[in-house]
Protein backbone atom coordinates (compact mmCIF):
# COMPACT_ATOMS: atom_id res chain seq x y z
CA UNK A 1 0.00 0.00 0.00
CA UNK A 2 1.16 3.57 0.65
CA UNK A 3 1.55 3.38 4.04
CA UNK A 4 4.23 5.93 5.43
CA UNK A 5 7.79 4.70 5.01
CA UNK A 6 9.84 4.45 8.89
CA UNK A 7 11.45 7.99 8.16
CA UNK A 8 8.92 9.62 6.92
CA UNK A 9 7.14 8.65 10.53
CA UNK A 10 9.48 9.15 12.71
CA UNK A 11 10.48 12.76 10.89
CA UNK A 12 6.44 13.37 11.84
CA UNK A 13 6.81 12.28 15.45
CA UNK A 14 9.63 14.13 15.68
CA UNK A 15 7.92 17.61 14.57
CA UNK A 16 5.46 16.74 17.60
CA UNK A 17 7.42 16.21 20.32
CA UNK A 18 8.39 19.72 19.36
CA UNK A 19 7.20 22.37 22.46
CA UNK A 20 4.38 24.08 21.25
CA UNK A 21 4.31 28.36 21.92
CA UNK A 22 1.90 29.36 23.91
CA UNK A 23 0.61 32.91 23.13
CA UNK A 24 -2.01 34.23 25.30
CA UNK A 25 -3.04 37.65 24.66
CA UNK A 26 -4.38 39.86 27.81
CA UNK A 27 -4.68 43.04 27.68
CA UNK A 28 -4.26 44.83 31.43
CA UNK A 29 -6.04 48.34 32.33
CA UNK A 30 -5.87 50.62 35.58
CA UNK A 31 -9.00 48.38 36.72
CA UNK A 32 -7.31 44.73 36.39
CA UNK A 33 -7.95 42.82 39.30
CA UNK A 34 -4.58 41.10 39.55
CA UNK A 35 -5.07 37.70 41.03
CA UNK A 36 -3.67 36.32 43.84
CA UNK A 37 -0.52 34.18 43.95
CA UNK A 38 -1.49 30.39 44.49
CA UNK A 39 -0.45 29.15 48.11
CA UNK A 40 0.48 25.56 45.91
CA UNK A 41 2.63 26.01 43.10
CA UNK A 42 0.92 23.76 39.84
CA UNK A 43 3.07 20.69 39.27
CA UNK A 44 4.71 21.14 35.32
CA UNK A 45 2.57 18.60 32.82
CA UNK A 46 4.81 15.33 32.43
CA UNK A 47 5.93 16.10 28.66
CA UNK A 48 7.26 12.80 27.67
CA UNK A 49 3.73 11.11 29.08
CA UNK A 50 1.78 13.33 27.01
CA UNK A 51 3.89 13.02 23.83
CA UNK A 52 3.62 9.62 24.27
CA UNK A 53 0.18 9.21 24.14
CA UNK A 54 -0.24 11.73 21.20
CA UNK A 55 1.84 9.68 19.11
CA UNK A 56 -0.32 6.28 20.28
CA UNK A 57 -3.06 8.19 19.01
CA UNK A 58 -1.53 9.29 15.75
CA UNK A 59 -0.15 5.92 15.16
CA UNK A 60 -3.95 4.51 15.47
CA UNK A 61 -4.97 7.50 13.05
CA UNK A 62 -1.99 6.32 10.60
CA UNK A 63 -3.31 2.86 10.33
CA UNK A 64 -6.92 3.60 10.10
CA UNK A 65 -5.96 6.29 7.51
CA UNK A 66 -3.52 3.21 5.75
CA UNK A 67 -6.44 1.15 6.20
CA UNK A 68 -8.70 3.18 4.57
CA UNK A 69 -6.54 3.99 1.61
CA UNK A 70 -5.20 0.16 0.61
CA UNK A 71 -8.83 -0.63 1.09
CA UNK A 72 -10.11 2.20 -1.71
CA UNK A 73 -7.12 1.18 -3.90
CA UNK A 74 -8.64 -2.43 -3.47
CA UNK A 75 -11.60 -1.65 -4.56
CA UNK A 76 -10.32 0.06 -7.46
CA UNK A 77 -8.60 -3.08 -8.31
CA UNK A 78 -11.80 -4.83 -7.92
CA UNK A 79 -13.68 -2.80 -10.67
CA UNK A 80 -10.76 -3.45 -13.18
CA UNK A 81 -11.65 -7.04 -12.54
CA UNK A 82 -15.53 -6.52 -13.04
CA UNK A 83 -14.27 -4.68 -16.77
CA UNK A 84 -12.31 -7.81 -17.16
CA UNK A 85 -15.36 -9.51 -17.09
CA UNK A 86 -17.37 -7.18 -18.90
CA UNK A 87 -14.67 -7.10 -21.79
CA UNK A 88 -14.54 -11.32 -21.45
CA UNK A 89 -18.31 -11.10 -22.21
CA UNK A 90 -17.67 -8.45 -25.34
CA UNK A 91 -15.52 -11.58 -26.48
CA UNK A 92 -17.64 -13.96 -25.68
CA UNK A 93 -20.48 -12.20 -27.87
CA UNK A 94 -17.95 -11.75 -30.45
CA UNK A 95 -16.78 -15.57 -30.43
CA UNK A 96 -20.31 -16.45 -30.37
CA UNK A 97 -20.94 -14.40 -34.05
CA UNK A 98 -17.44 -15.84 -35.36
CA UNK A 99 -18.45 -19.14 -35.01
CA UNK A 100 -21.99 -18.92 -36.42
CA UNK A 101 -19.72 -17.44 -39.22
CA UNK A 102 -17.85 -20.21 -39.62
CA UNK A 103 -20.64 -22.78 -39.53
CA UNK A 104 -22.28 -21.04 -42.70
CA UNK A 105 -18.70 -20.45 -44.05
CA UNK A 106 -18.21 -24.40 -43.47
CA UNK A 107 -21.29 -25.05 -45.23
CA UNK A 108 -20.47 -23.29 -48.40
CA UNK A 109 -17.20 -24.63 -48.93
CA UNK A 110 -18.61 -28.09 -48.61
CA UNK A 111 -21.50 -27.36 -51.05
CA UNK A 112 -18.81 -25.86 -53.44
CA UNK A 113 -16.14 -28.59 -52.73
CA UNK A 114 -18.57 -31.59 -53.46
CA UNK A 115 -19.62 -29.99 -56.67
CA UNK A 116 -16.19 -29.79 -57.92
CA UNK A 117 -15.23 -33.48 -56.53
CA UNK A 118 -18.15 -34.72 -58.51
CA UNK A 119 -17.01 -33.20 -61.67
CA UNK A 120 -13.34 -34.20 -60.72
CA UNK A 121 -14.80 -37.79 -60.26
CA UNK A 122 -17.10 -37.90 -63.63
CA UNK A 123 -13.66 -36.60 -65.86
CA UNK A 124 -12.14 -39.49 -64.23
CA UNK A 125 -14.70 -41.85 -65.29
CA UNK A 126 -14.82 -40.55 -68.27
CA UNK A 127 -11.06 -40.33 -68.79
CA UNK A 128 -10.97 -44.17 -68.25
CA UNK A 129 -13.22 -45.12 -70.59
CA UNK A 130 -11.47 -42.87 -73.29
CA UNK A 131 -8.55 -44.80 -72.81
CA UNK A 132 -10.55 -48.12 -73.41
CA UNK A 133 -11.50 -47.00 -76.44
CA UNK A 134 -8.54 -45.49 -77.72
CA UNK A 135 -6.70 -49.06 -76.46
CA UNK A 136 -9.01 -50.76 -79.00
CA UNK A 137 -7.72 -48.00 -82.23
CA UNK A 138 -4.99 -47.59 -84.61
CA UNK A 139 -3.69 -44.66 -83.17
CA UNK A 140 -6.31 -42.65 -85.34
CA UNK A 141 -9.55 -41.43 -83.06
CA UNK A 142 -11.14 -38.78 -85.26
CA UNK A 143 -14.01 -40.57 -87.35
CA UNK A 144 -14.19 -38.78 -90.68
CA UNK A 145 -10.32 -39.63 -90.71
CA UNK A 146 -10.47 -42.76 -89.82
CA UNK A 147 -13.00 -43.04 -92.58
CA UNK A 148 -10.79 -41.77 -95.02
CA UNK A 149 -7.48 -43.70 -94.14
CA UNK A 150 -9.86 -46.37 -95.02
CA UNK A 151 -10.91 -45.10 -98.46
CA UNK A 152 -7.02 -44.37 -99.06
CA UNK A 153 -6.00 -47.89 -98.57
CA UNK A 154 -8.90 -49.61 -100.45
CA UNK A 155 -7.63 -47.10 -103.52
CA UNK A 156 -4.03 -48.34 -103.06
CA UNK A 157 -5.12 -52.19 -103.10
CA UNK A 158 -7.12 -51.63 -106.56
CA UNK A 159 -5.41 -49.21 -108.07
CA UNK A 160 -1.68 -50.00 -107.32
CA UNK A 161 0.85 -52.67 -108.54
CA UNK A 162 1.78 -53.99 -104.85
CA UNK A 163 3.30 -57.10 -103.64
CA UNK A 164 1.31 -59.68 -101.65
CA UNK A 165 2.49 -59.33 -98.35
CA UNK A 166 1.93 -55.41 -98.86
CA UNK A 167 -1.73 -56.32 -100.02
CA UNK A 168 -2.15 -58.46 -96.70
CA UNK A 169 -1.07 -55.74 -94.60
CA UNK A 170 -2.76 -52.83 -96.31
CA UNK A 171 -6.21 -55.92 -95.66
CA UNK A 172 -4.64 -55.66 -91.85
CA UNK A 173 -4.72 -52.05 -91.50
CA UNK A 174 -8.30 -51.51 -93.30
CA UNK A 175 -9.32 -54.17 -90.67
CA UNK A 176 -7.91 -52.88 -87.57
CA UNK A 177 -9.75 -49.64 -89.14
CA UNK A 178 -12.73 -50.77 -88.92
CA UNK A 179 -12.93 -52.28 -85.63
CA UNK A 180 -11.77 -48.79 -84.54
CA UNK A 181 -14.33 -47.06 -86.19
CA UNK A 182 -17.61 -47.93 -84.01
CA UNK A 183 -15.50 -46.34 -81.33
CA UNK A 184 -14.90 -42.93 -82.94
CA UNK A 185 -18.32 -42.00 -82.35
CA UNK A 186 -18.71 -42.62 -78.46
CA UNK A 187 -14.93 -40.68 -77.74
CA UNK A 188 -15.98 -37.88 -79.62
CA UNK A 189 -19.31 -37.66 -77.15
CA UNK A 190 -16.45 -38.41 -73.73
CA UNK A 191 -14.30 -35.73 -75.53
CA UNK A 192 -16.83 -32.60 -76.08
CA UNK A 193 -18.47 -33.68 -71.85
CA UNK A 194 -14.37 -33.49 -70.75
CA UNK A 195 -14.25 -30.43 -71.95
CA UNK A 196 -17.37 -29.41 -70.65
CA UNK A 197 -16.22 -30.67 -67.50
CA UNK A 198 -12.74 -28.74 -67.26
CA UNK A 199 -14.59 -25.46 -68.22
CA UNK A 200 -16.87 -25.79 -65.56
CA UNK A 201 -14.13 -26.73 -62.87
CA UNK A 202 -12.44 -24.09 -63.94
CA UNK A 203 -15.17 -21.66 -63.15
CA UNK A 204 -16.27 -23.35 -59.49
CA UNK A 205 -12.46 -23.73 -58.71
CA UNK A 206 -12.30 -19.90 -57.84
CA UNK A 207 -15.40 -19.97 -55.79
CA UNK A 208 -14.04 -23.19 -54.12
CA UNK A 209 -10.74 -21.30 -52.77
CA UNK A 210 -12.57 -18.05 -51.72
CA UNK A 211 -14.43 -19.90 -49.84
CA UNK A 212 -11.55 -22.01 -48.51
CA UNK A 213 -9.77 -18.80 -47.65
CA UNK A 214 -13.26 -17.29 -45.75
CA UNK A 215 -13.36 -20.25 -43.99
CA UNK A 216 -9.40 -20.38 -42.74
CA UNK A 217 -9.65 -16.51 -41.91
CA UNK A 218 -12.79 -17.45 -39.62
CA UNK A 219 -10.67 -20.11 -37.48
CA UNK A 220 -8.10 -18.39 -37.32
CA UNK A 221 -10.11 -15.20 -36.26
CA UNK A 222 -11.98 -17.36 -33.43
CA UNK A 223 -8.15 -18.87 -32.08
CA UNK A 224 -6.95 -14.95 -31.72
CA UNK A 225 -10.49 -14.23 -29.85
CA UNK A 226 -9.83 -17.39 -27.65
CA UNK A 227 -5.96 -16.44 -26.75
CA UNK A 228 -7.57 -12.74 -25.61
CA UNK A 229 -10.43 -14.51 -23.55
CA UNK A 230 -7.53 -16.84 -21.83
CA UNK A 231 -5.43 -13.96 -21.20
CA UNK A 232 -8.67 -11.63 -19.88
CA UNK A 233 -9.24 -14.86 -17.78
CA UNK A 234 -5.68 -15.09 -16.43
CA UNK A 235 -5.61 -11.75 -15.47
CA UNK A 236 -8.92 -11.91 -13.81
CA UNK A 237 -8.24 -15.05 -12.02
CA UNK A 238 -4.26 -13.43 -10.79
CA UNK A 239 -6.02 -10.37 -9.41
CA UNK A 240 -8.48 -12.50 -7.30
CA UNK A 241 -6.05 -14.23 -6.08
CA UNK A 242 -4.50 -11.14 -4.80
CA UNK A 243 -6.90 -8.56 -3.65
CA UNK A 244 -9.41 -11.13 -1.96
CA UNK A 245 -7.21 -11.83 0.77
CA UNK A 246 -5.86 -8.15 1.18
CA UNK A 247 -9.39 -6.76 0.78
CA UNK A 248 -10.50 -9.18 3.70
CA UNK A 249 -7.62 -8.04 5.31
CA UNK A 250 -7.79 -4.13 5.05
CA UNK A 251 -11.70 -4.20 5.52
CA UNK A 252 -10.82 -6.13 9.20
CA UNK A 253 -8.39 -3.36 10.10
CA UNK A 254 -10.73 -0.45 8.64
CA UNK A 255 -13.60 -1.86 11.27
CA UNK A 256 -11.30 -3.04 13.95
CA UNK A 257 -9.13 -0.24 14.76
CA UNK A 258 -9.52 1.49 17.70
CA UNK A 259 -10.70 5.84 17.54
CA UNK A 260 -8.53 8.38 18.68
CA UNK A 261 -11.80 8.92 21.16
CA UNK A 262 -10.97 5.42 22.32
CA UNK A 263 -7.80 6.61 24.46
């Protein structure tokens, strides 16, 4: 507290033990009875008894004023911890909003995210079963070409002087041809809906990461709110810890110490 320091109080009961003037003004005229002598002479005041119960007095008045000081400052440090609390509960209200935030901001990315992982898992689908096709082709998957690689090699077999094992694999290739060519159809159709499919992620993949970045900001928004309602807490729960005792304390001395009046 701010209870006098030993030097400061003993410089005080110093001053007074000091002998006090005593200035008494009469004023004498031509009619002043002058009194008579006293027959008994009045004994001198013991000083040092007096002085000493003036500063027993003023010690009592120091501690109750002490007393009463710590105790205000006490309460003072009591109402900081009641705007703790108040500010803890402008967090709280805050947390609460941040959260309900986050729930709908949750809730959008997922919406968002399991559109895209559809498409992602239908160009995937749809990627395999190019592949099955195109395994079953001679390297040629357009159909009007396909159709007229055919047409070139059926002009080559009638038209040209060609050996036989050139005629049986120009037969080969016109074959192979054909089986490919039921299949040129179909990848065309997987082609155009991959496209389809990349133009379309490519337009939700934008909304997908703004609302992935929304969603971070929010948590980590709500973990700064929560380190500021531990610390309000700490701080709340440290100063209880020490003013309850010393207000229990001071309040004891306020009540219990004695009045001047008392001695």
């Amino acid at each position: 507290g701010d209870r006098p320091e030993r030097g400061e109080r003993k410089e005080r009961g110093e001053r007074r033990r000091q002998p006090r003037e005593r200035k008494e003004k009469v004023e004498i005229t031509l009619e002043t009875e002058i009194p008579p002598l006293p027959k008994n002479k009045i004994p001198e005041p013991n000083n040092k008894d007096w002085q000493k119960k003036v500063d027993q007095i003023q010690e009592k008045i120091d501690d109750a004023y002490d007393a009463m000081k710590n105790y205000t400052t006490e309460m003072k440090n009591q109402l900081r911890e009641f705007k703790g609390k108040k500010e803890g509960s402008a967090l709280r209200d805050i947390l609460k909003l941040k959260i309900e935030d986050k729930k709908k901001a949750a809730a959008e990315f997922k919406i968002v995210k399991e559109k895209f992982n559809a498409l992602r898992d239908e160009s995937d689908d749809l990627f395999d079963r190019s592949n099955k096709y195109r395994q079953k082709m001679k390297n040629i998957f357009d159909e009007d070409k396909i159709k007229a690689k055919i047409a070139e090699l059926k002009d080559r077999q009638a038209s040209s002087i060609i050996t036989i094992n050139e005629e049986k694999e120009i037969i080969k290739d016109i074959n192979e041809l054909e089986k490919a060519l039921p299949f040129a159809g179909p990848l065309k159709e997987i082609q155009k809906k991959l496209d389809a499919i990349k133009e379309e992620r490519n337009k939700i993949k934008p909304e997908m990461n703004k609302a992935y970045e929304t969603l971070q900001s929010l948590i980590k928004e709500i973990e700064q709110i929560e380190k500021e309602l531990d610390a309000v807490h700490d701080k709340s729960k440290n100063e209880q810890q020490e003013v309850g005792p010393a207000i229990n304390t001071k309040s004891c001395l306020l009540y219990t110490s004695p009045s001047p009046r008392d001695s």
